[in-house]
PDB file of N, CA and C in Angstrom:
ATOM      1  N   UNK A   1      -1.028 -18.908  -2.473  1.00  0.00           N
ATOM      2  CA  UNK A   1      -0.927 -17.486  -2.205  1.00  0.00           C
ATOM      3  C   UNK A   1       0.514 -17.044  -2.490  1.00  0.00           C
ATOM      4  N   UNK A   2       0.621 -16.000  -3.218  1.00  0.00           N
ATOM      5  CA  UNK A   2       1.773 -15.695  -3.487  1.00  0.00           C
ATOM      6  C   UNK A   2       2.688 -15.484  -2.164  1.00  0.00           C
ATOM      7  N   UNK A   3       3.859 -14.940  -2.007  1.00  0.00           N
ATOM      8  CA  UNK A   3       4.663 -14.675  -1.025  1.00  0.00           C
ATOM      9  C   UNK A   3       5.530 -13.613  -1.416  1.00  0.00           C
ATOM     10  N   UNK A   4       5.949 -12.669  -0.846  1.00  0.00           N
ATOM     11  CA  UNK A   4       6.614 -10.948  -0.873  1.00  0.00           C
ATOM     12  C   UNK A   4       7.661 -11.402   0.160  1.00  0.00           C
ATOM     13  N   UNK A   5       8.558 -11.169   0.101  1.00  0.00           N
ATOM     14  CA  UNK A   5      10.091 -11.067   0.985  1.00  0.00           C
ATOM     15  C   UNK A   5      10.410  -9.656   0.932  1.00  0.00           C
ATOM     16  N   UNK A   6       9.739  -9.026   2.129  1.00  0.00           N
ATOM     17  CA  UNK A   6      10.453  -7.628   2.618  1.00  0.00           C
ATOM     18  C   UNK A   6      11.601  -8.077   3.202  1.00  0.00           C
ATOM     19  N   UNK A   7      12.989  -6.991   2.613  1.00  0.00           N
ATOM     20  CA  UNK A   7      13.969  -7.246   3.407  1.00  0.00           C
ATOM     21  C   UNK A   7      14.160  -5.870   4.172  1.00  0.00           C
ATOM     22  N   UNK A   8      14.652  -6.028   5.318  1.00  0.00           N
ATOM     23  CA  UNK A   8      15.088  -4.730   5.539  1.00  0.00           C
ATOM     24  C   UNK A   8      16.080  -4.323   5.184  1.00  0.00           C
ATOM     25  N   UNK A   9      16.544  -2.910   6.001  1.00  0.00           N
ATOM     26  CA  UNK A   9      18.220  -1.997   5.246  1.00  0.00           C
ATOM     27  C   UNK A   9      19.084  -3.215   6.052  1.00  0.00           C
ATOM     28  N   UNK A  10      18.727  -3.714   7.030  1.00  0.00           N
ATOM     29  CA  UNK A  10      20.071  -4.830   7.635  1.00  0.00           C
ATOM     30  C   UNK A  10      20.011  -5.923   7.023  1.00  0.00           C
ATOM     31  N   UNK A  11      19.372  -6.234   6.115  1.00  0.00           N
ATOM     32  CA  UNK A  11      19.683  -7.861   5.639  1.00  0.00           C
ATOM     33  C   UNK A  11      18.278  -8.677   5.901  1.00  0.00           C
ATOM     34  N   UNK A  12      17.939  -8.427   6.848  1.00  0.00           N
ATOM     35  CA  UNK A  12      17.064  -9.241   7.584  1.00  0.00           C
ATOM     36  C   UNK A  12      15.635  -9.581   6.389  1.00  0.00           C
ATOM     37  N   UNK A  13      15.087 -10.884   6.304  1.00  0.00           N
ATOM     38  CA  UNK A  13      13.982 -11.205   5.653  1.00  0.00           C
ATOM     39  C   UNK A  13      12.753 -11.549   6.170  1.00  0.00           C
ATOM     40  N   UNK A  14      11.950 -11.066   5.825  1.00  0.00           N
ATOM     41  CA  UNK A  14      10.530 -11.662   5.969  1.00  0.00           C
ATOM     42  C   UNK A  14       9.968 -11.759   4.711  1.00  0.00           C
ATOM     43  N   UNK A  15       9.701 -13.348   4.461  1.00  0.00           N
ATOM     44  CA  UNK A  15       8.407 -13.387   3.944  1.00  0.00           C
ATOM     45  C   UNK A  15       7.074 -14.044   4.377  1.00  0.00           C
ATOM     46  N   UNK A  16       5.797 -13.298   3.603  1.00  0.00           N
ATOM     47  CA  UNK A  16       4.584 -13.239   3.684  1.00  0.00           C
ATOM     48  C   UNK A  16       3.652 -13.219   2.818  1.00  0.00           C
ATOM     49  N   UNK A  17       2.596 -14.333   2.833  1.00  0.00           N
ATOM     50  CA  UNK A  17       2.021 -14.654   2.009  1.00  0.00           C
ATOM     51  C   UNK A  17       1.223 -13.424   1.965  1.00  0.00           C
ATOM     52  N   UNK A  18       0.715 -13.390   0.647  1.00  0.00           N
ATOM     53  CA  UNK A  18       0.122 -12.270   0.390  1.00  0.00           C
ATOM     54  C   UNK A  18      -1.147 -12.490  -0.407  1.00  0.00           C
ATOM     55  N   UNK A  19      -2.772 -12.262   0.223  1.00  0.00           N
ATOM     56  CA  UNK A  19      -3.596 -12.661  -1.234  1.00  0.00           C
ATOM     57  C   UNK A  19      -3.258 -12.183  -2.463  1.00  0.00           C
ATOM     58  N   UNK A  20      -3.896 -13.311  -3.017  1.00  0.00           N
ATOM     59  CA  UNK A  20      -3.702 -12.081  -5.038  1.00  0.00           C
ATOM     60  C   UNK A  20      -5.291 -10.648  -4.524  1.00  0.00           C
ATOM     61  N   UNK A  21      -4.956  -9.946  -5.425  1.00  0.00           N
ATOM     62  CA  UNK A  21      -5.239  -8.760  -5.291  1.00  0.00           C
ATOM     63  C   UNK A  21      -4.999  -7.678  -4.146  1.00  0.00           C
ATOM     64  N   UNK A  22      -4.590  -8.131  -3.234  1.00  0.00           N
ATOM     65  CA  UNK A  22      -4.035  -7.266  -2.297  1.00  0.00           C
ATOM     66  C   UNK A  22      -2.786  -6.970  -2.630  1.00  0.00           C
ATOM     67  N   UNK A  23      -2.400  -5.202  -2.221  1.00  0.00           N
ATOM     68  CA  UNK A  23      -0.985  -5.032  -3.049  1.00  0.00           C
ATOM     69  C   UNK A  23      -0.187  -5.229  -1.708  1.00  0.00           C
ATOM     70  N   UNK A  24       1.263  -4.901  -1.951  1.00  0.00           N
ATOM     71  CA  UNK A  24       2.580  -5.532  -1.062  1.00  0.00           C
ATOM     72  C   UNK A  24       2.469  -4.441  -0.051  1.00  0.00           C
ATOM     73  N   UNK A  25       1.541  -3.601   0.155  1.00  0.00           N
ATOM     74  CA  UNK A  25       1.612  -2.348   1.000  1.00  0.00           C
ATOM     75  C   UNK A  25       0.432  -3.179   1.937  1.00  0.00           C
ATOM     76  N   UNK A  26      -0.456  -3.844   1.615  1.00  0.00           N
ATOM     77  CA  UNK A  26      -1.512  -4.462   2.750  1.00  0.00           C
ATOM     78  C   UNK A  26      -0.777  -5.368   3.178  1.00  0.00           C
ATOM     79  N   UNK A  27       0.152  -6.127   2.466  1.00  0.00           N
ATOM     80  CA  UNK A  27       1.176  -7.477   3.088  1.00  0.00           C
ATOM     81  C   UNK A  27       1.628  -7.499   4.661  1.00  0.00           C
ATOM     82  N   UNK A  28       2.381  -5.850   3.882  1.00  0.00           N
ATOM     83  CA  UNK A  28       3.343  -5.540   5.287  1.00  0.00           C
ATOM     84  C   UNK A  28       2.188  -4.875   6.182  1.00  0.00           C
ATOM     85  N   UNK A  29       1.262  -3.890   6.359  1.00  0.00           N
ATOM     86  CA  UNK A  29       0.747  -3.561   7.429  1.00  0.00           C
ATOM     87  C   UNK A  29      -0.074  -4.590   7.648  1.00  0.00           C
ATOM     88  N   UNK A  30      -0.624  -5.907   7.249  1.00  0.00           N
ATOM     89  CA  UNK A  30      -1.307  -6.662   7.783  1.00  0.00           C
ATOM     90  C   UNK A  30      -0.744  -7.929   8.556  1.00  0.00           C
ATOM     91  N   UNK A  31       0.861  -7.821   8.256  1.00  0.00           N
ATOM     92  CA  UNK A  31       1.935  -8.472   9.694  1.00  0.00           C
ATOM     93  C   UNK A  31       2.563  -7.495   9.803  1.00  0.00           C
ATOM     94  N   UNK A  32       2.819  -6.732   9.717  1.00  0.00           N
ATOM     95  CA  UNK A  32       3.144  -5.383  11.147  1.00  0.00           C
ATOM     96  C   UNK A  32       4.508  -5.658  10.720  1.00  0.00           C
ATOM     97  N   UNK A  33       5.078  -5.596   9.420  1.00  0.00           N
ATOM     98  CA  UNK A  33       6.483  -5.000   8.950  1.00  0.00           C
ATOM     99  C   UNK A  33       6.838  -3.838   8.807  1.00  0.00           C
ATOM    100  N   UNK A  34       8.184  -3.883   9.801  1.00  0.00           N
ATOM    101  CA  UNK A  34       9.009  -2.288  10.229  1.00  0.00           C
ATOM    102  C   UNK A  34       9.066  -1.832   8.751  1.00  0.00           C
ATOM    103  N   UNK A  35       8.577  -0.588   8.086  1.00  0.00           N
ATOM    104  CA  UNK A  35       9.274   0.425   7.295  1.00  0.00           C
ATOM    105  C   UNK A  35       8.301   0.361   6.302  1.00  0.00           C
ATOM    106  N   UNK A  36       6.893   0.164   6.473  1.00  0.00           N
ATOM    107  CA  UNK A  36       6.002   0.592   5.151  1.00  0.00           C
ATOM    108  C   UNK A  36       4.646   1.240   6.177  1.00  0.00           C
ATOM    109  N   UNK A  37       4.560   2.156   6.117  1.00  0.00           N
ATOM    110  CA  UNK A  37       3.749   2.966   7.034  1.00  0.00           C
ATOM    111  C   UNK A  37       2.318   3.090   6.282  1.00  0.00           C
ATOM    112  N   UNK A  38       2.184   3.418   4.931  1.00  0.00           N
ATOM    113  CA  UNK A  38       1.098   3.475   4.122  1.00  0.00           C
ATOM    114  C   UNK A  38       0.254   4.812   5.158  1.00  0.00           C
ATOM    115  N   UNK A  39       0.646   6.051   5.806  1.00  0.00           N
ATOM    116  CA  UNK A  39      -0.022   6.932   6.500  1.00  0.00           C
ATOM    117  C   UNK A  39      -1.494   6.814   5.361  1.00  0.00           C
ATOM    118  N   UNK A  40      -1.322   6.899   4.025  1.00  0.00           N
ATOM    119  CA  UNK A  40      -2.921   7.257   3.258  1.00  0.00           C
ATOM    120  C   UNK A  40      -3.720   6.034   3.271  1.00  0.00           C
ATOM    121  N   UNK A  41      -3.443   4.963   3.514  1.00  0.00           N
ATOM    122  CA  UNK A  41      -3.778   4.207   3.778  1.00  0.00           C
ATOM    123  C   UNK A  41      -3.924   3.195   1.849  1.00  0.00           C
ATOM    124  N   UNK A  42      -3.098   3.683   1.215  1.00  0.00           N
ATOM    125  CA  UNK A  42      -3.436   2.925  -0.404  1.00  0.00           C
ATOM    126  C   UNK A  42      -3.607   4.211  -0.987  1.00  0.00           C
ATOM    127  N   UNK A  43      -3.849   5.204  -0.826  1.00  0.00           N
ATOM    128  CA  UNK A  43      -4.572   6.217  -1.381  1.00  0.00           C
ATOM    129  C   UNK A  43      -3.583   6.730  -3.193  1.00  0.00           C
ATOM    130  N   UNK A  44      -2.348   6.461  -2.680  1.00  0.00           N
ATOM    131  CA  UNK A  44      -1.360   7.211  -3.987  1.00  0.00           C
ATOM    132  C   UNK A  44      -1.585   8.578  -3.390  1.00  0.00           C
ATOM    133  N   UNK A  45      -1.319   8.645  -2.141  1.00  0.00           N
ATOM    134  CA  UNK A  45      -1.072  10.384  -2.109  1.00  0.00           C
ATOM    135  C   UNK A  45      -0.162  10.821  -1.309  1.00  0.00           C
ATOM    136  N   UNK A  46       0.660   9.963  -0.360  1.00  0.00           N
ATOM    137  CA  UNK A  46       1.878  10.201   0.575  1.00  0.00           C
ATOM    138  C   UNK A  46       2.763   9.027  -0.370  1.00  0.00           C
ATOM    139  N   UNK A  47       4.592   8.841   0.187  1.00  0.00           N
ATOM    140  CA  UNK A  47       4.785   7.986  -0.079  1.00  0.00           C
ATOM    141  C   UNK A  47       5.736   7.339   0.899  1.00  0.00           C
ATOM    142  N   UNK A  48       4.754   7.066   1.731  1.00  0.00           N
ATOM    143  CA  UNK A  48       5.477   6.360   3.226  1.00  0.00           C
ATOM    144  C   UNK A  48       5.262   5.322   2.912  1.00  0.00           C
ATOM    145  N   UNK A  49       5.097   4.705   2.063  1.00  0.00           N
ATOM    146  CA  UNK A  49       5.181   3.066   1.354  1.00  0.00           C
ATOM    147  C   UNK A  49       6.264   2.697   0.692  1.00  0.00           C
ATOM    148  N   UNK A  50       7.211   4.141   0.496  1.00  0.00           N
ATOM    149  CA  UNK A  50       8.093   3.694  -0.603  1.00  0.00           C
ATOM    150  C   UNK A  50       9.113   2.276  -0.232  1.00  0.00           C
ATOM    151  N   UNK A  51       9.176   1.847  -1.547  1.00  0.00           N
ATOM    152  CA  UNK A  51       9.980   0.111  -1.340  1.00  0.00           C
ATOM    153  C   UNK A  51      10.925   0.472  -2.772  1.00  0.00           C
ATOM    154  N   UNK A  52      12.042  -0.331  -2.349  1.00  0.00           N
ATOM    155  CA  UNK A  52      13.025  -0.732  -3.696  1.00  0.00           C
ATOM    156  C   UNK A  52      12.210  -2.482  -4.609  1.00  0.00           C
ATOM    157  N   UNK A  53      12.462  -2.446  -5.580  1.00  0.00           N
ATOM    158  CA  UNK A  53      11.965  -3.851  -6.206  1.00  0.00           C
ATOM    159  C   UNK A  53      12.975  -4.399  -6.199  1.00  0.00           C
ATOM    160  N   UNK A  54      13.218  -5.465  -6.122  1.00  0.00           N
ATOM    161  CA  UNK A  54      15.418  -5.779  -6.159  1.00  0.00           C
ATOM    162  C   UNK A  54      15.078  -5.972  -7.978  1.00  0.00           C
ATOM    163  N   UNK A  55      16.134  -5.805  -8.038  1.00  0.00           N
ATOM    164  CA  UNK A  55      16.395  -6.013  -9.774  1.00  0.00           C
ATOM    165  C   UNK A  55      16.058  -7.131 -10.826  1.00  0.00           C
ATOM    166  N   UNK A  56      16.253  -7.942  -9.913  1.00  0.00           N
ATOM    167  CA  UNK A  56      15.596  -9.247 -10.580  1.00  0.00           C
ATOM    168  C   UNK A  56      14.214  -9.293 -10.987  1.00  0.00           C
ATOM    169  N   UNK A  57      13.556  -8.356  -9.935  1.00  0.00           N
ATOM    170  CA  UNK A  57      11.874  -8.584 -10.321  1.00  0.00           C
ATOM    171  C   UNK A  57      11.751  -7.662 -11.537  1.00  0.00           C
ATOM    172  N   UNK A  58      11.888  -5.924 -11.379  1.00  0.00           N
ATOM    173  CA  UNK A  58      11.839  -5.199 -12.078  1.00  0.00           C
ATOM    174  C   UNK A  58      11.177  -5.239 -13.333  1.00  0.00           C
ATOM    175  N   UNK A  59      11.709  -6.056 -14.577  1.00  0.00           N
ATOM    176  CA  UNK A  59      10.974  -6.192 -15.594  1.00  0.00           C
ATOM    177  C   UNK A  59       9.512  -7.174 -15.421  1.00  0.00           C
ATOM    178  N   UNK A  60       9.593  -7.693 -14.329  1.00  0.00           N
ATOM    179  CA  UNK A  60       8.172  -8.648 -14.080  1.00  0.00           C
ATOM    180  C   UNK A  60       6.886  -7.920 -13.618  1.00  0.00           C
ATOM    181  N   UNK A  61       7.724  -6.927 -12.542  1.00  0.00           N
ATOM    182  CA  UNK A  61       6.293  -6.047 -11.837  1.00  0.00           C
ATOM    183  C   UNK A  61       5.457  -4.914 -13.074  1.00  0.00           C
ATOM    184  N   UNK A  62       4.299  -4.440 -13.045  1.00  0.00           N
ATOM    185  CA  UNK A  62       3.898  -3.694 -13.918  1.00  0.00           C
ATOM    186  C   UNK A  62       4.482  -1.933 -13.565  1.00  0.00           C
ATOM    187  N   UNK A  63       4.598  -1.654 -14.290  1.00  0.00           N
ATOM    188  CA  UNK A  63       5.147   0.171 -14.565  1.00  0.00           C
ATOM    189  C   UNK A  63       4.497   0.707 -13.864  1.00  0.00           C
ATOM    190  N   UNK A  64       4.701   1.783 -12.878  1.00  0.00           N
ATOM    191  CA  UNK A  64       4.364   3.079 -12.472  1.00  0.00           C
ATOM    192  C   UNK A  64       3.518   3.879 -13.357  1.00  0.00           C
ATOM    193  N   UNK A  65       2.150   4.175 -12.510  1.00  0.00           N
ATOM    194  CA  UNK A  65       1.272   5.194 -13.408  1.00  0.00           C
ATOM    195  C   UNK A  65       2.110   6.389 -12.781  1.00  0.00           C
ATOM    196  N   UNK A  66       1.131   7.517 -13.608  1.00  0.00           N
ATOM    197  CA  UNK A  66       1.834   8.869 -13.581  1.00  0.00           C
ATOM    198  C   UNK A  66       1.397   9.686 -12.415  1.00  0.00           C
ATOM    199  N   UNK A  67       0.344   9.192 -11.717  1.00  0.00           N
ATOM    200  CA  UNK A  67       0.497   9.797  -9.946  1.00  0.00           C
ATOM    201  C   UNK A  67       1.747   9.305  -9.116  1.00  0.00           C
ATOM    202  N   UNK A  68       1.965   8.210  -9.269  1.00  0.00           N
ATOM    203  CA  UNK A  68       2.827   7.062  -8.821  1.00  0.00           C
ATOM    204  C   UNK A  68       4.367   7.788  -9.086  1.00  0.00           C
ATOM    205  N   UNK A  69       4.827   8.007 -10.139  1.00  0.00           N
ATOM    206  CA  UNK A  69       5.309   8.440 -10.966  1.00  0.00           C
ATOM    207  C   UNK A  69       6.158   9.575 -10.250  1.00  0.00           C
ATOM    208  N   UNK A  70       4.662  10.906 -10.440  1.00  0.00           N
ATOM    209  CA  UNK A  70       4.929  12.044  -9.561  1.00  0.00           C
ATOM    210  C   UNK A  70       5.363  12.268  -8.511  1.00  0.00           C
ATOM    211  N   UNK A  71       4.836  10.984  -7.132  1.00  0.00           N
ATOM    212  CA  UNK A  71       5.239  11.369  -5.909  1.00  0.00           C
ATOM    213  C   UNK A  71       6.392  10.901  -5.563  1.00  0.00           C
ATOM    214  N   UNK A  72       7.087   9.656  -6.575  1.00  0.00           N
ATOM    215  CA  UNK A  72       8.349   9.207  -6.462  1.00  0.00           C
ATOM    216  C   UNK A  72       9.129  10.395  -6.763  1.00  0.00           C
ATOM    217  N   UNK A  73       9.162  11.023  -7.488  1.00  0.00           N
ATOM    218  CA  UNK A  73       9.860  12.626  -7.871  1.00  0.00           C
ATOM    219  C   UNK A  73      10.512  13.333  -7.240  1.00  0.00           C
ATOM    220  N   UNK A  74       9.322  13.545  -5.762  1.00  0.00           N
ATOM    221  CA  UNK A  74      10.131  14.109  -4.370  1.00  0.00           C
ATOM    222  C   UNK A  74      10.879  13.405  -3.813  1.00  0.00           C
ATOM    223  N   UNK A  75      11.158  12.007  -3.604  1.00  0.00           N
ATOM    224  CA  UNK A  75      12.148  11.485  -2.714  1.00  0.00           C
ATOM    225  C   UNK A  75      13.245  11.243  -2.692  1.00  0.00           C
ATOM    226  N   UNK A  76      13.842  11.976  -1.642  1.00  0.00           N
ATOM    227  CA  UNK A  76      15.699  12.488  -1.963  1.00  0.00           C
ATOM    228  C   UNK A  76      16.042  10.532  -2.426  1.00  0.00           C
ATOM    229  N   UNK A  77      15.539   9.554  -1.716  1.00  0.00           N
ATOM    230  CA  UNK A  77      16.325   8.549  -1.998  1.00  0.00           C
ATOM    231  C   UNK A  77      16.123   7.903  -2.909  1.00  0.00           C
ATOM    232  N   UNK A  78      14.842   7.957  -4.061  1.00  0.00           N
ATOM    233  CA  UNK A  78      14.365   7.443  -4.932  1.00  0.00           C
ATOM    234  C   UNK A  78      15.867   6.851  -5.568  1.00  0.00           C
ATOM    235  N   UNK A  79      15.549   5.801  -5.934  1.00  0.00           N
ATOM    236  CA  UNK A  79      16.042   5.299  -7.346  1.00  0.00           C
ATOM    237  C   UNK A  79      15.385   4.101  -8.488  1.00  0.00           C
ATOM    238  N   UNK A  80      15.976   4.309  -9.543  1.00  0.00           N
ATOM    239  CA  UNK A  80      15.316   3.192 -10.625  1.00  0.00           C
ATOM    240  C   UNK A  80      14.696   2.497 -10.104  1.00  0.00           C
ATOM    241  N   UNK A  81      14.688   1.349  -9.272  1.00  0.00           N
ATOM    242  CA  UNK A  81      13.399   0.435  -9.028  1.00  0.00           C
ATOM    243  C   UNK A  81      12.916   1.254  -7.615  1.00  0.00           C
ATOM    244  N   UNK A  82      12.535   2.363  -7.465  1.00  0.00           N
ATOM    245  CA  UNK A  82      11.876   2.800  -6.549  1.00  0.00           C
ATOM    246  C   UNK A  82      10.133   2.836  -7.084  1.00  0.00           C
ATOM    247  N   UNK A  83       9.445   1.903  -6.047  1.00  0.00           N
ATOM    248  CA  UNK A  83       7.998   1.741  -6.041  1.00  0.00           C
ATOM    249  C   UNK A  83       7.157   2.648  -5.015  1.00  0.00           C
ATOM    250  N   UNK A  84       5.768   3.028  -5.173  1.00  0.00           N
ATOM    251  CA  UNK A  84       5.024   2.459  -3.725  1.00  0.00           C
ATOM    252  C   UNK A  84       4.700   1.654  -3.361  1.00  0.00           C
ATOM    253  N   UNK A  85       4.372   0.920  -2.586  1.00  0.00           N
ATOM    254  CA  UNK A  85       4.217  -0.351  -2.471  1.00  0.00           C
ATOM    255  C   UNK A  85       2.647  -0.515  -2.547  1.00  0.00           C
ATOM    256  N   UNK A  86       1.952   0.415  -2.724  1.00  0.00           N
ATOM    257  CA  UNK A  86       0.413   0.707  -2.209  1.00  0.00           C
ATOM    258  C   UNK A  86       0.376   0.014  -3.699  1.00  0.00           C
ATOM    259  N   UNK A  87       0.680   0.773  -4.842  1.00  0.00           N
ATOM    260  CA  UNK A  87       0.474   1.050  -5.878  1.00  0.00           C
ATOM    261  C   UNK A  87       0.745  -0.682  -7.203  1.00  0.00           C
ATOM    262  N   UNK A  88       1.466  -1.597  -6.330  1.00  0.00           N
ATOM    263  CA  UNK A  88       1.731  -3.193  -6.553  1.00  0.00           C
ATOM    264  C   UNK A  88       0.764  -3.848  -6.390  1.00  0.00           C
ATOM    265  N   UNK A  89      -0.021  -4.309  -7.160  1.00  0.00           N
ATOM    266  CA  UNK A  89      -1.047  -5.455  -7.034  1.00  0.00           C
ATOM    267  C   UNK A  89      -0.482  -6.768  -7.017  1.00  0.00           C
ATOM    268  N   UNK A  90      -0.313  -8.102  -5.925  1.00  0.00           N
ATOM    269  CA  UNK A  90      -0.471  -9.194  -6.114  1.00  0.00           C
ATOM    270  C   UNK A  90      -1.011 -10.022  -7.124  1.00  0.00           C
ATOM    271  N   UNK A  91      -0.470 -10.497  -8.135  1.00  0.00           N
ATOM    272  CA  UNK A  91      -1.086 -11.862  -8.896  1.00  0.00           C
ATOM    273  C   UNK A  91       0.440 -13.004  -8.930  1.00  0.00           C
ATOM    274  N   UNK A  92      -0.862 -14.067  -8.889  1.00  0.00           N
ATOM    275  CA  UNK A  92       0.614 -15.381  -9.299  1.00  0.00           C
ATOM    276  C   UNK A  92       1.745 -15.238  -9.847  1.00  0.00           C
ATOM    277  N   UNK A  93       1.439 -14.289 -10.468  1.00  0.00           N
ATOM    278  CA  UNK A  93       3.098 -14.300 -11.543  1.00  0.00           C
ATOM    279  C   UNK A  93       4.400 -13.436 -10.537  1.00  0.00           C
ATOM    280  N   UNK A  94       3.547 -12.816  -9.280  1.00  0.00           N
ATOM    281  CA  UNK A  94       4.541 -12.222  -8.950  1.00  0.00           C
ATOM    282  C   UNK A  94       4.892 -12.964  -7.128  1.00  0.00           C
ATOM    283  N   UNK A  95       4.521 -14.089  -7.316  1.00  0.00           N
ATOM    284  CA  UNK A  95       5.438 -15.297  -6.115  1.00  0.00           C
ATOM    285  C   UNK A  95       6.697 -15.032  -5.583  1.00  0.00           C
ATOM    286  N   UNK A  96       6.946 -14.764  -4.919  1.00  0.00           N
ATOM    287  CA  UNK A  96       8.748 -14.472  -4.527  1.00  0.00           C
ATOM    288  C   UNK A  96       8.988 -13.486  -4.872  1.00  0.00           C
ATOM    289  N   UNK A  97       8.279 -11.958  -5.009  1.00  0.00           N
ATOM    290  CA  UNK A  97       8.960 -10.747  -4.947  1.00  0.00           C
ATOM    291  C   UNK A  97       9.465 -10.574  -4.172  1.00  0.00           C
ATOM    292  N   UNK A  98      10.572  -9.564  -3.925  1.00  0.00           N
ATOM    293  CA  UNK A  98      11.471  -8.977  -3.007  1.00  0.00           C
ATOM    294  C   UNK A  98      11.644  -7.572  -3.408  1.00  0.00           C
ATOM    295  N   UNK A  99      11.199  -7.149  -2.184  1.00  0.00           N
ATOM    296  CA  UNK A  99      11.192  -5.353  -1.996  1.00  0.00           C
ATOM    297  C   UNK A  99      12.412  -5.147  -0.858  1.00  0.00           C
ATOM    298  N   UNK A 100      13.086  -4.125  -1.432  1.00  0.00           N
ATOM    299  CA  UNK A 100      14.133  -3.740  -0.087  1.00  0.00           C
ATOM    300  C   UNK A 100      13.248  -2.506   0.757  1.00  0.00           C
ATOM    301  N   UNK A 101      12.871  -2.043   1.473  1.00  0.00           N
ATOM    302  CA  UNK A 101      12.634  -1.083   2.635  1.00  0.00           C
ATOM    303  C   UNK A 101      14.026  -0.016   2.801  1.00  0.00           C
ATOM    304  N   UNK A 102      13.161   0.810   2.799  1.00  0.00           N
ATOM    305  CA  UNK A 102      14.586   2.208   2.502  1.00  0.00           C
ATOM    306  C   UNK A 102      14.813   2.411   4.106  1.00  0.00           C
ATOM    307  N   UNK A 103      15.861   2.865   4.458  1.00  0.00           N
ATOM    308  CA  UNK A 103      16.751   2.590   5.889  1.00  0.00           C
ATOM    309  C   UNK A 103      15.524   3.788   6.787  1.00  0.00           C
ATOM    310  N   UNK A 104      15.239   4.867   5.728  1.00  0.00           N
ATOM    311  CA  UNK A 104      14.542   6.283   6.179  1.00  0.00           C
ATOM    312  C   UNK A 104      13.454   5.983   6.969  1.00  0.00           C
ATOM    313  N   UNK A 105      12.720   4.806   6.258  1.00  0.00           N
ATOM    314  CA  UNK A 105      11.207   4.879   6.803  1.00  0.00           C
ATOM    315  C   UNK A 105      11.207   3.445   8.140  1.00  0.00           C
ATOM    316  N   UNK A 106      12.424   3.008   8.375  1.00  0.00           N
ATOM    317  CA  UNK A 106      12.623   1.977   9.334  1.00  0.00           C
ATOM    318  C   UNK A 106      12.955   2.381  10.660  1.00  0.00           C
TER     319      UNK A 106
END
């Protein structure tokens, strides 16, 4: 099973295995990690999921569709590797991701 390392804004790590096909937004609400709220529950329509990708992953994870896209748009803190996390599907290739958690939603 792959494994996701949410870090938080303090440093702090968790990782958690994650099935393949479940994205990094079921990870964290299914061990109850501070700062991914998912209010739509997966839907792509709030973005209380938002996560940083750390840089290293970036070219590994797949691209933002254009709903995805859109709702990143509004967020004062967005930046370049700004994800939802809803919107990340789990497969093998992506073992040892690391998402930072924005300080806002913690």
């Amino acid at each position: 099973m792959p494994v996701v390392v949410y870090v938080q804004p303090d440093g702090t790590e968790c990782p958690i295995e994650v099935p393949v096909g479940d994205t990094v937004m079921d990870g964290a609400l299914d061990n109850a990690v501070p700062g991914i709220l998912g209010q739509c529950g997966g839907g792509c329509t709030c973005s209380t999921c938002h996560c940083f990708v750390a840089d290293s992953w970036l070219a590994r994870v797949p691209a933002a569709g254009p709903d995805e896209l859109d709702l990143l748009e509004y967020l004062p803190s967005r930046l370049p590797s700004s994800r939802l996390s809803c919107q990340i599907v789990l497969t093998g290739d992506l073992d040892g991701l690391r998402v930072l958690l924005p300080r806002e939603q913690v």
